[in-house]
N, C-alpha and C. Protein backbone atom coordinates (compact mmCIF):
# COMPACT_ATOMS: atom_id res chain seq x y z
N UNK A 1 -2.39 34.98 -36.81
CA UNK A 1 -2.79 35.48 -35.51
C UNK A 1 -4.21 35.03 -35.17
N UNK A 2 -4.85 34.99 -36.04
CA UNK A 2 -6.64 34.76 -36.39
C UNK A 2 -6.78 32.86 -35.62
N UNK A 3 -5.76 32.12 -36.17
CA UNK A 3 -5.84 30.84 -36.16
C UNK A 3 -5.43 30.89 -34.86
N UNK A 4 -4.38 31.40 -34.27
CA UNK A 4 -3.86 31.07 -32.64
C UNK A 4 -5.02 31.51 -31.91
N UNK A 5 -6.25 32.48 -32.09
CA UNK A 5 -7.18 32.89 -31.39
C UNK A 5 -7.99 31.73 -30.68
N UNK A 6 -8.56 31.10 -32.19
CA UNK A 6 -9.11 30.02 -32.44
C UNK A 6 -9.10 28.66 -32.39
N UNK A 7 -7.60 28.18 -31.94
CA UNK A 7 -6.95 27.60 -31.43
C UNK A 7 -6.81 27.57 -29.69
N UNK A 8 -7.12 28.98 -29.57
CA UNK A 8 -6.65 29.08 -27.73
C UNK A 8 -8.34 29.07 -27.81
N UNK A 9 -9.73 29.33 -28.21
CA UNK A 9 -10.72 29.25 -27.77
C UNK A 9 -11.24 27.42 -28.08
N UNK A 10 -10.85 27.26 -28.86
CA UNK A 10 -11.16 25.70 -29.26
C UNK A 10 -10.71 25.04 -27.88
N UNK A 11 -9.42 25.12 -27.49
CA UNK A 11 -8.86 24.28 -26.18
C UNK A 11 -9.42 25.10 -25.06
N UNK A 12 -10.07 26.10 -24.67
CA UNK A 12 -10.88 26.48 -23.81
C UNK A 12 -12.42 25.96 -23.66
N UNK A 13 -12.41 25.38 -24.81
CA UNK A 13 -14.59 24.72 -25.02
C UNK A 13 -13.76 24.02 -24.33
N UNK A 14 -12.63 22.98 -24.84
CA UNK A 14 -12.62 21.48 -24.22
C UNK A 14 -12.21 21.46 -23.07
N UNK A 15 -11.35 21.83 -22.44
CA UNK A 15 -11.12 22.64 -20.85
C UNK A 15 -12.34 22.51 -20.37
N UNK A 16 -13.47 23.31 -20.76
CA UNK A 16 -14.84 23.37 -20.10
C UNK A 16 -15.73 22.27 -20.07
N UNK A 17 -15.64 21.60 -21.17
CA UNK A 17 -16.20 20.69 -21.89
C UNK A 17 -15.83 19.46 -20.82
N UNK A 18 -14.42 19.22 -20.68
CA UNK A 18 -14.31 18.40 -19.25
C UNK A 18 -14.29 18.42 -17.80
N UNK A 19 -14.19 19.57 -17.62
CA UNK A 19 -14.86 20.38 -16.29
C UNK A 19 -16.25 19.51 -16.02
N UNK A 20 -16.88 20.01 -16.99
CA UNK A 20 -18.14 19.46 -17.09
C UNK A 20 -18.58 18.41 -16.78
N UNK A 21 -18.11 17.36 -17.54
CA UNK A 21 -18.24 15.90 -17.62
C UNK A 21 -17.71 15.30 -16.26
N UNK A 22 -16.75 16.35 -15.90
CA UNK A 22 -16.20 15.31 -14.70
C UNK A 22 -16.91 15.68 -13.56
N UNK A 23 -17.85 16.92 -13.55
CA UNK A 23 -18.70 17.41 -12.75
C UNK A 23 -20.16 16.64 -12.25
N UNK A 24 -20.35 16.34 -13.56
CA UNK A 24 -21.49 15.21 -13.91
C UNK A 24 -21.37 14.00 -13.16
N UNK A 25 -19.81 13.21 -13.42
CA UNK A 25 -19.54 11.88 -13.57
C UNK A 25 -19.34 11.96 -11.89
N UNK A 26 -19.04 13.04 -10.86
CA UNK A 26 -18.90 13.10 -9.76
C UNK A 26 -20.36 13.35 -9.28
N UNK A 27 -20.96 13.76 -9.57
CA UNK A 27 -22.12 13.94 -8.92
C UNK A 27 -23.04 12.97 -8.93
N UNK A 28 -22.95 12.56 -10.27
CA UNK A 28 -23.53 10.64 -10.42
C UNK A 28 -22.80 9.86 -9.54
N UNK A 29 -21.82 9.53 -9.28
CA UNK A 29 -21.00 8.64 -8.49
C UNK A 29 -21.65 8.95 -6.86
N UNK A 30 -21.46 10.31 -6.56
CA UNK A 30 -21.92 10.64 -5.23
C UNK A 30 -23.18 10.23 -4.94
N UNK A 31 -24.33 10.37 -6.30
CA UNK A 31 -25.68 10.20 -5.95
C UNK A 31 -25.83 8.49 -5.60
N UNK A 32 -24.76 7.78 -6.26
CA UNK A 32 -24.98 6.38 -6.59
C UNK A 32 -24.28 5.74 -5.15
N UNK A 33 -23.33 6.10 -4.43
CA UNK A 33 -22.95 6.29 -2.92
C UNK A 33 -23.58 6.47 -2.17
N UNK A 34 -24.43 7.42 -2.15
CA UNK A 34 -25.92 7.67 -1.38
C UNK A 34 -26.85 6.27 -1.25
N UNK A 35 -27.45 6.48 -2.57
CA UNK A 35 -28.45 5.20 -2.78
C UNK A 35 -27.62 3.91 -1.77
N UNK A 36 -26.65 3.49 -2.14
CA UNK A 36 -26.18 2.12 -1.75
C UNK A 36 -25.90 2.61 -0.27
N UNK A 37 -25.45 3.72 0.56
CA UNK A 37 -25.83 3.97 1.96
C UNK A 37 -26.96 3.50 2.31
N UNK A 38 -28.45 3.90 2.01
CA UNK A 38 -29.30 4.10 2.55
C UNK A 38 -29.67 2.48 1.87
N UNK A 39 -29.53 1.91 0.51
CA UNK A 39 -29.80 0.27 1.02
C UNK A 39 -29.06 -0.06 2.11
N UNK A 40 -28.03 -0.13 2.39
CA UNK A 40 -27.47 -1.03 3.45
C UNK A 40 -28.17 -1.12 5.07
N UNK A 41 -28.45 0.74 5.11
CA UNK A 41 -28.92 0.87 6.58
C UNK A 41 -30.41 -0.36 6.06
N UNK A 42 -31.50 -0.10 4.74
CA UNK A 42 -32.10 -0.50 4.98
C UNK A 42 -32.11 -2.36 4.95
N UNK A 43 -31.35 -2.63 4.93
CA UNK A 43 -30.65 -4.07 4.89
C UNK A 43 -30.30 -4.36 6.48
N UNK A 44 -29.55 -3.42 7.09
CA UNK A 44 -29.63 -3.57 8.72
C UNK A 44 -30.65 -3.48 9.05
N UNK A 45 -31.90 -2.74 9.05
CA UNK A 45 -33.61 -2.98 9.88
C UNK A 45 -33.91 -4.04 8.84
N UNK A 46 -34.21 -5.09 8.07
CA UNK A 46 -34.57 -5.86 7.78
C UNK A 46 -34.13 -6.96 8.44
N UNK A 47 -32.68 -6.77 8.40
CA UNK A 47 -31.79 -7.90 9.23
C UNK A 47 -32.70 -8.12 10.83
N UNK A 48 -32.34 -6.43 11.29
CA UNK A 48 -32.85 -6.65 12.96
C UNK A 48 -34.02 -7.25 12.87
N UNK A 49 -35.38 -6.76 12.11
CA UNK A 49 -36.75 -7.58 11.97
C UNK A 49 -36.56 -8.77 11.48
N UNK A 50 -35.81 -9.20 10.77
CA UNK A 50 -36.08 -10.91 10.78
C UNK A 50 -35.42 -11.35 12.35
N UNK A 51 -34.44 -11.07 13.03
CA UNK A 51 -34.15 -11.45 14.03
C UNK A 51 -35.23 -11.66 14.87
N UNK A 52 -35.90 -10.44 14.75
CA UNK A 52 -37.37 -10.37 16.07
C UNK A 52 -38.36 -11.58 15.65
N UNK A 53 -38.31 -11.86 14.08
CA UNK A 53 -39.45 -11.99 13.86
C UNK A 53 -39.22 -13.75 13.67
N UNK A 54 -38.24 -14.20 13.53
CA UNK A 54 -37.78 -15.14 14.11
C UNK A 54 -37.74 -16.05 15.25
N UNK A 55 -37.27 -14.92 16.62
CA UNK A 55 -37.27 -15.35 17.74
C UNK A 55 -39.02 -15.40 18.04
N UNK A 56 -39.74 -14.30 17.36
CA UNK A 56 -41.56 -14.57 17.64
C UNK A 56 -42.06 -16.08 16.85
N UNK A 57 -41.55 -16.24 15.78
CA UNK A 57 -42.05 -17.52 15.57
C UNK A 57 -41.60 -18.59 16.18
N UNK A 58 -40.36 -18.89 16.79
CA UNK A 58 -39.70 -19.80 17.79
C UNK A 58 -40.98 -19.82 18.86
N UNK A 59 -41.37 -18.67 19.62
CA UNK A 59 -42.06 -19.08 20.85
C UNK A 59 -43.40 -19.63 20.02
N UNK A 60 -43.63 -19.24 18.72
CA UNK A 60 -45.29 -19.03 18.20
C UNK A 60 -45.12 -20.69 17.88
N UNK A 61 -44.40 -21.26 17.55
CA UNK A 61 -44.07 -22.58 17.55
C UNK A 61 -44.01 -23.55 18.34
N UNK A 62 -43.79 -22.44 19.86
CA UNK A 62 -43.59 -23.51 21.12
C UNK A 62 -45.13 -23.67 22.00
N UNK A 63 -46.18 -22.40 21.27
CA UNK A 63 -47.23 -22.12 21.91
C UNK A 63 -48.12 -22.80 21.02
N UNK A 64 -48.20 -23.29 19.64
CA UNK A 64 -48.74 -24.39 19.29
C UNK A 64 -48.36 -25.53 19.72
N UNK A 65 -47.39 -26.25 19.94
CA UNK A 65 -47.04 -27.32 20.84
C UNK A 65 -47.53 -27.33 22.09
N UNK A 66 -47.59 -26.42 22.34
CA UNK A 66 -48.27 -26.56 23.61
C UNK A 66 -49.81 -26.81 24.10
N UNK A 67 -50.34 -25.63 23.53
CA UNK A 67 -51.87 -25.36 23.18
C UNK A 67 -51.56 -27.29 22.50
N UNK A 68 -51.63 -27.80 21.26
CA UNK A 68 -51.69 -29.17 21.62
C UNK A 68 -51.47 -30.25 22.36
N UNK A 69 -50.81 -30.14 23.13
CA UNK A 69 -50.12 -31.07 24.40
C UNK A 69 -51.06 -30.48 25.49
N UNK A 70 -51.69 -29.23 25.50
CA UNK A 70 -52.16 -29.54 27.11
C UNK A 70 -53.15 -30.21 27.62
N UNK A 71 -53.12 -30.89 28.49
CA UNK A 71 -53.83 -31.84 29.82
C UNK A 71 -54.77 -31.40 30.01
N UNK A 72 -55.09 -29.74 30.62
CA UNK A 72 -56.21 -29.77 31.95
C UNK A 72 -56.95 -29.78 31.32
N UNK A 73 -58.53 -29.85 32.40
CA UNK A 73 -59.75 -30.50 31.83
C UNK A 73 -60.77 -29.22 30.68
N UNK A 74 -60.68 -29.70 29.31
CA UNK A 74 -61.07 -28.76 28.89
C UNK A 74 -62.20 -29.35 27.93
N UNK A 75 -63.16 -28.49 26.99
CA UNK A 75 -64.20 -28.80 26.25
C UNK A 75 -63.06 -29.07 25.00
N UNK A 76 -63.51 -30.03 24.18
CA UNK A 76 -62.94 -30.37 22.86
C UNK A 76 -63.16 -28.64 22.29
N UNK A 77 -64.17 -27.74 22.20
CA UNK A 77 -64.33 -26.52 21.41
C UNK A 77 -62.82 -25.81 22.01
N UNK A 78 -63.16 -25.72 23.07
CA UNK A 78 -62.00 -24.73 23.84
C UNK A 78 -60.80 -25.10 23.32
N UNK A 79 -60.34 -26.41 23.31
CA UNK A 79 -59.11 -26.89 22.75
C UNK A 79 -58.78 -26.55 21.63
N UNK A 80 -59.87 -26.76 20.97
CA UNK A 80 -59.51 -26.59 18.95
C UNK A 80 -59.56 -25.22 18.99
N UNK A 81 -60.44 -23.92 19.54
CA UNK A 81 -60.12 -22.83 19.70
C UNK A 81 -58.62 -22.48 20.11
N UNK A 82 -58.09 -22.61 20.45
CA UNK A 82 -57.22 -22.79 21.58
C UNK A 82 -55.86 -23.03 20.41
N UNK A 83 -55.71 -24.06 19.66
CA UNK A 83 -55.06 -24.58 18.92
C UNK A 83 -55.10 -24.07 17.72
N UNK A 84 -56.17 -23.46 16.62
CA UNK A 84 -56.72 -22.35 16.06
C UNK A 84 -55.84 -21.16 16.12
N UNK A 85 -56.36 -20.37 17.49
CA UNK A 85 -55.69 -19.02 17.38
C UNK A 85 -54.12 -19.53 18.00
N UNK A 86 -53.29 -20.50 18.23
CA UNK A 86 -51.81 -20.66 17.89
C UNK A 86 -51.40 -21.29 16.39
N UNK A 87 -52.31 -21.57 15.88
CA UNK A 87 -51.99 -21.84 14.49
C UNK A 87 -51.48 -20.58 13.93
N UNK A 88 -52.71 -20.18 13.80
CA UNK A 88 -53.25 -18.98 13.29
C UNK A 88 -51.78 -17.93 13.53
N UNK A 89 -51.12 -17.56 14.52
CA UNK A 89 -50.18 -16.82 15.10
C UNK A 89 -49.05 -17.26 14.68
N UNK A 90 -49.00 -18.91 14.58
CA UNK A 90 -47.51 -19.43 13.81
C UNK A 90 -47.76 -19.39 12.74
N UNK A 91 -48.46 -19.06 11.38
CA UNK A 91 -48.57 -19.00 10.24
C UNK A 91 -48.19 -17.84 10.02
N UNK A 92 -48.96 -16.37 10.76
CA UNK A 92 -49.04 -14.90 10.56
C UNK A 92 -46.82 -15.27 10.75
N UNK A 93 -46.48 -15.39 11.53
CA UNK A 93 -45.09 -15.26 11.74
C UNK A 93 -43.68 -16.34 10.93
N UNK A 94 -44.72 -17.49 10.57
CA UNK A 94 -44.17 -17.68 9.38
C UNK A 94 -43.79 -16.87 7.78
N UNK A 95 -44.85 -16.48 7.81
CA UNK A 95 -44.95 -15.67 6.31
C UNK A 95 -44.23 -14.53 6.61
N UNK A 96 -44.36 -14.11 7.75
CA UNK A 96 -43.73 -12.58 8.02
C UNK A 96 -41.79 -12.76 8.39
N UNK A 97 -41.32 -14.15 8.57
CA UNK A 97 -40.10 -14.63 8.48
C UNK A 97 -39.88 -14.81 7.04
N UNK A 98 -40.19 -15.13 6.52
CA UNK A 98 -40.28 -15.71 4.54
C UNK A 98 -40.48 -14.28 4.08
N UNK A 99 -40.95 -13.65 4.38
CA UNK A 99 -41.33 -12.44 3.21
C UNK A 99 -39.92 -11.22 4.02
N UNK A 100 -39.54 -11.00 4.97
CA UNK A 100 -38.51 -10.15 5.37
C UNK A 100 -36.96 -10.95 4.98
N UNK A 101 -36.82 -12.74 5.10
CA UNK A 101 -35.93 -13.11 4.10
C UNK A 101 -35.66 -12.96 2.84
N UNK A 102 -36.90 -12.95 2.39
CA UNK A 102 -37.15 -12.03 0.72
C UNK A 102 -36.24 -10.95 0.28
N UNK A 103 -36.90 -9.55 1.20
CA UNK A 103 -36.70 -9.03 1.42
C UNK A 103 -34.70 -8.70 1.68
N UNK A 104 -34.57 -9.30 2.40
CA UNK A 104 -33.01 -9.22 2.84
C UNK A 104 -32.27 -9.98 1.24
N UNK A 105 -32.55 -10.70 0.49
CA UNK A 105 -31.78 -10.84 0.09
C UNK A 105 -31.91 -10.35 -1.30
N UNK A 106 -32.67 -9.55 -1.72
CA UNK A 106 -33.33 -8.71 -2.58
C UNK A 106 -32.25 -7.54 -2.25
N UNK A 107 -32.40 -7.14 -1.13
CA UNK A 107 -30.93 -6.45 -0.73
C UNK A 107 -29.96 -6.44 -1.39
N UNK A 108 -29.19 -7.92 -0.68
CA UNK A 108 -28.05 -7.93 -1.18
C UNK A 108 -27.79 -8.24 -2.48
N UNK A 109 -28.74 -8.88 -2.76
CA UNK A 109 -28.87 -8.93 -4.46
C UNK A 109 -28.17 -7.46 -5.08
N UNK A 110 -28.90 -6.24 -5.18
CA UNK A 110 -28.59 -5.05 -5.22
C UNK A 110 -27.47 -4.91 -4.84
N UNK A 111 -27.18 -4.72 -3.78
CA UNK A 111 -25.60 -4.14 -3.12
C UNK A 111 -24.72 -4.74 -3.76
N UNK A 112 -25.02 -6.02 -3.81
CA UNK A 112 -23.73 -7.14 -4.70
C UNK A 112 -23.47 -6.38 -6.31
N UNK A 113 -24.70 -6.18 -6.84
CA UNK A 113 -25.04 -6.03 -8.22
C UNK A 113 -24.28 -4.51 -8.80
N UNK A 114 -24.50 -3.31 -7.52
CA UNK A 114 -23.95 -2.07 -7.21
C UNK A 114 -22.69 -1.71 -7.70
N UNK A 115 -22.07 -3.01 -6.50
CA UNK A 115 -19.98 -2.43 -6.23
C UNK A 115 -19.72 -3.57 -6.76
């Protein structure tokens, strides 16, 4: 009678014992669902900012071409000023295209690595 006690409490630890574990192994899974949510959204605003930051270096590209190509009558200083701060603006938007590509695929690196 002693042994069937001990027997029905033994298969009650393990009953609990996997309760447990599967309690755990769900709540890890959920937390790990989360995380890879909130990369992705942050993978969509990286995406949208390289878009912007893209289309800003396109014009920042067209405004150094330009600033060099223009005609009217100007002082050589004014010009190289001139050509300077569009440098200067296509570089800042270079690096800031290169470092948010980084960025994005540092991403998916992760997400891939995840699921």
């Amino acid at each position: 009678m002693k042994k069937s006690y001990i027997y029905i409490v033994v298969i009650m630890i393990a009953i609990l014992g996997a309760y447990i574990y599967n309690l755990s192994t769900t709540t890890k899974r959920n937390e790990i669902e989360i995380i890879h949510m909130k990369q992705q959204e942050r993978l969509k605003e990286v995406e949208a900012k390289l878009e912007t930051a893209r289309e800003n270096f396109k014009l920042a590209e067209k405004q150094l071409q330009d600033s060099k190509n223009f005609k009217l009558l100007r002082t050589p200083n004014e010009k190289a000023l001139q050509v300077k701060a569009a440098t200067d603006i296509y570089n800042n938007w270079k690096e800031q295209v290169e470092y948010l590509e980084n960025q994005r695929l540092m991403l998916k690196n992760i997400l891939t690595k995840n699921y």
